[in-house]
Protein backbone atom coordinates (compact mmCIF):
# COMPACT_ATOMS: atom_id res chain seq x y z
CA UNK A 1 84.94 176.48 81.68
CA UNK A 2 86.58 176.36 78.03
CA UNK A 3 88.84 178.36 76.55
CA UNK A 4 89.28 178.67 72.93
CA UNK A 5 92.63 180.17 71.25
CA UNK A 6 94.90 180.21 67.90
CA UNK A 7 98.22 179.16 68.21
CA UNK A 8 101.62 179.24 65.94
CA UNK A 9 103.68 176.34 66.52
CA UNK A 10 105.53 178.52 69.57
CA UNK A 11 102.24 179.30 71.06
CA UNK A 12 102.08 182.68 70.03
CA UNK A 13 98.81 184.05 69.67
CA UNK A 14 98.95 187.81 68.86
CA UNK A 15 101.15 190.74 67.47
CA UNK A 16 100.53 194.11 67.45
CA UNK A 17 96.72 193.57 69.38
CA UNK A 18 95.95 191.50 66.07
CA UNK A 19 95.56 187.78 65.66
CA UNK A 20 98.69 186.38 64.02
CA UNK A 21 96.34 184.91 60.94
CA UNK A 22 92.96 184.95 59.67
CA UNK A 23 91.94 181.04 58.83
CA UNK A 24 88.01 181.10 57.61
CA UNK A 25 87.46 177.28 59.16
CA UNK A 26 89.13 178.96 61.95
CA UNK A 27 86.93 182.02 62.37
CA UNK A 28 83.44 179.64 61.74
CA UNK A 29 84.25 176.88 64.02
CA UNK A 30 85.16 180.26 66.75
CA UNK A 31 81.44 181.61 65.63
CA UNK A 32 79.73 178.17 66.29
CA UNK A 33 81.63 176.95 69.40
CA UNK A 34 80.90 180.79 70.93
CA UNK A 35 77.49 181.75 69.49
CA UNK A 36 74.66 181.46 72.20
CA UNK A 37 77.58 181.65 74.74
CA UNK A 38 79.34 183.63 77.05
CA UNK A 39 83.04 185.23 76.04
CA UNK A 40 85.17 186.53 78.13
CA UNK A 41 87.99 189.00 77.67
CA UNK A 42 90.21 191.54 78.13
CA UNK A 43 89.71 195.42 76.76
CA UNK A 44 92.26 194.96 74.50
CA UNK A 45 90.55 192.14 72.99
CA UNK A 46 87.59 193.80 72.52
CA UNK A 47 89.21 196.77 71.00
CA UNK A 48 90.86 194.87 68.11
CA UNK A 49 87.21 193.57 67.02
CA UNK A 50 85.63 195.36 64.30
CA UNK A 51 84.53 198.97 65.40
CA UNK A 52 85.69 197.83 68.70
CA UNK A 53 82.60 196.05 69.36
CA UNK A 54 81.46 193.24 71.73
CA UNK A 55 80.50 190.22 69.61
CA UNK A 56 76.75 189.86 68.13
CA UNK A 57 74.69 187.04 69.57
CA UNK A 58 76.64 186.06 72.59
CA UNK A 59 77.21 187.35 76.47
CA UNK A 60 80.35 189.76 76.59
CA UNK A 61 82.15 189.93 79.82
CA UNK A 62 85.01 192.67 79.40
CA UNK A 63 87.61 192.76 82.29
CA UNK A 64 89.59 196.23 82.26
CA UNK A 65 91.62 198.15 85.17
CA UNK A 66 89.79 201.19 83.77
CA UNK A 67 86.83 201.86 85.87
CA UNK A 68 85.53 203.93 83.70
CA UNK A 69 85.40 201.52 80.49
CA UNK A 70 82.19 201.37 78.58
CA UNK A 71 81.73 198.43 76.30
CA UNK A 72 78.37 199.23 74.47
CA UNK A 73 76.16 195.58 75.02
CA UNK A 74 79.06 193.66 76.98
CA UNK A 75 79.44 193.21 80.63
CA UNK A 76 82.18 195.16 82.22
CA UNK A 77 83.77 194.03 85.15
CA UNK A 78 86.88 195.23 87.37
CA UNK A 79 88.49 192.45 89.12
CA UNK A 80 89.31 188.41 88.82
CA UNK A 81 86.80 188.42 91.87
CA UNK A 82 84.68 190.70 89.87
CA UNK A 83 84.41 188.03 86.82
CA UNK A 84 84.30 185.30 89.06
CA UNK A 85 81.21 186.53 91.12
CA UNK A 86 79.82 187.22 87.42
CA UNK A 87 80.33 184.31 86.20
CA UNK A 88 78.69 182.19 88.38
CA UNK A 89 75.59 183.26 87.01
CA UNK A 90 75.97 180.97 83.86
CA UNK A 91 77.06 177.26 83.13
CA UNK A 92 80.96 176.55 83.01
CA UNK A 93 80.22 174.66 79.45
CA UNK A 94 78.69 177.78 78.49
CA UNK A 95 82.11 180.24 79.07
CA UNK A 96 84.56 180.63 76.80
CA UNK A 97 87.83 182.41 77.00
CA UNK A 98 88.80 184.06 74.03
CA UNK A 99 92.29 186.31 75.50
CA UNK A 100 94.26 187.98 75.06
CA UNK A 101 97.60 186.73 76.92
CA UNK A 102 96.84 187.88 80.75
CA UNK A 103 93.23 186.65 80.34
CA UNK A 104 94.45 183.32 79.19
CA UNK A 105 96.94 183.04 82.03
CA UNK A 106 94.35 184.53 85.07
CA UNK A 107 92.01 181.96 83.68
CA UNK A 108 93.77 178.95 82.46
CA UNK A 109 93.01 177.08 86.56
CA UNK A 110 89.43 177.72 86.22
CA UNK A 111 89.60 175.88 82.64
CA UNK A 112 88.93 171.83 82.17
CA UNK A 113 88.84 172.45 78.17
CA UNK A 114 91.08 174.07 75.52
CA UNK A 115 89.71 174.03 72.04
CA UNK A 116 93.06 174.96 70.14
CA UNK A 117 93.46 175.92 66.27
CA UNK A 118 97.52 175.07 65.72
CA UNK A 119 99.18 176.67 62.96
CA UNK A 120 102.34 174.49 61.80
CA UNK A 121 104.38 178.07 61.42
CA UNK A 122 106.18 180.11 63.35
CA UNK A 123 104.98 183.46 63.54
CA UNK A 124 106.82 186.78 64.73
CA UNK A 125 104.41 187.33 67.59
CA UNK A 126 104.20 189.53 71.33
CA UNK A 127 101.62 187.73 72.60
CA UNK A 128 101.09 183.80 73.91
CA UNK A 129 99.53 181.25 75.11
CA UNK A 130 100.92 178.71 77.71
CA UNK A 131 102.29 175.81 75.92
CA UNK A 132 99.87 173.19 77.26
CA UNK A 133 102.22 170.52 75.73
CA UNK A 134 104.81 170.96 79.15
CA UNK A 135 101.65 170.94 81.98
CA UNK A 136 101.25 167.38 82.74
CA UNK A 137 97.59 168.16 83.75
CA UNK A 138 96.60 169.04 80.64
CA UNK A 139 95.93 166.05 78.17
CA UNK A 140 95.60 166.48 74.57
CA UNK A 141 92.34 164.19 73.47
CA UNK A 142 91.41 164.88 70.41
CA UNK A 143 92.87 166.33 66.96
CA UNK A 144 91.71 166.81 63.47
CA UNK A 145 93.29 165.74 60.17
CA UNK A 146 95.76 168.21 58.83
CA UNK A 147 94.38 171.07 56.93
CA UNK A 148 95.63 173.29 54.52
CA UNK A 149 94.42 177.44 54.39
CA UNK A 150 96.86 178.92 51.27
CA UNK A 151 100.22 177.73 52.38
CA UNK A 152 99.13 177.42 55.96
CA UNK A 153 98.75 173.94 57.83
CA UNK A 154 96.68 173.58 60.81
CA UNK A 155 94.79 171.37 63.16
CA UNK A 156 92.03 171.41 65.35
CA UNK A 157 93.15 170.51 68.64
CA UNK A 158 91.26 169.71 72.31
CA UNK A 159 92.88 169.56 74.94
CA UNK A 160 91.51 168.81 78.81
CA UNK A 161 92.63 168.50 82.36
C-alpha cells in the first residue's frame, strides 16, 4: 500500500480541516499518482473536498465512526477491520492513503511506500504526519531537485520500508 501526504518541515499536514498550502505541481502529481486508484480516508477528509465530495475518477473508501455517514459515490466503511476486509479486494500498489492524521497513523504498518511533497517552512498547523525521518524502517530513496511555488520551496520525496 502507498500513502501519499504534504508535509511542512515539522510534519504538519493540516490546520483547521484544510491543507496547510495549495502547490499546483503538488495537486497534479496527487491527481496522476491517485487517478484510476483507490483513496482512502477519513470523513473529515472528505468533507474539506470541494462540495464535500468523494474524488472523480478514482475508488473512495471513507472510514467514519458514524454509522449513518453517506458519502454519495465513495465506499463507506466502519472499522480498521472494516477497511481491511475492503481492501483486499484491490492491489496494494493500487491504494493510496490520502489522511487525515488518525488515518495516516492506523495505516502507516500496512504501508511499504510514502510519496511525500516537503515544504521547507514551518507552518502553524493541528494536524501531522509521523516524522518518517526518526523510524529506522523507513528509508528515504528518492528526492527531487528543489522547487520553488511563490516563496515556497519544496521537494518531492519517496520514502519506503
Amino acid at each position: 500500500m502507498n500513502l501519499i501526504v504534504n508535509a511542512d518541515k515539522n510534519w504538519g499536514i493540516g490546520k483547521n480541516n484544510e491543507l496547510l498550502v495549495h502547490i499546483p505541481n503538488d495537486m497534479k502529481m496527487f491527481r496522476q499518482m491517485t487517478t484510476g486508484k483507490v483513496v482512502v480516508m477519513g470523513r473529515k477528509t472528505l468533507e474539506s473536498f470541494p462540495n464535500g465530495m468523494p474524488l472523480p475518477k478514482r475508488t473512495n473508501i471513507v472510514l467514519t465512526h458514524d454509522k449513518d455517514y453517506d458519502a454519495k459515490g465513495a465506499i463507506v466503511v466502519g472499522s480498521k477491520e472494516e477497511l481491511l476486509d475492503e481492501l483486499e479486494e484491490y492491489k496494494d500498489e493500487d491504494i493510496f492513503i490520502i489522511g487525515g492524521e488518525s488515518i495516516y497513523r492506523m495505516m502507516l504498518p500496512y504501508c511499504d511506500t510514502a510519496y511525500v511533497t516537503r515544504t521547507d517552512f514551518a507552518y502553524d498547523a493541528d494536524t501531522y504526519f509521523p516524522d518518517l525521518d526518526e523510524m529506522p524502517e523507513w528509508k528515504l530513496v528518492k528526492e527531487s531537485e528543489e522547487e520553488t511555488y511563490f516563496d515556497i520551496e519544496y521537494q518531492f520525496l519517496v520514502y519506503q520500508k
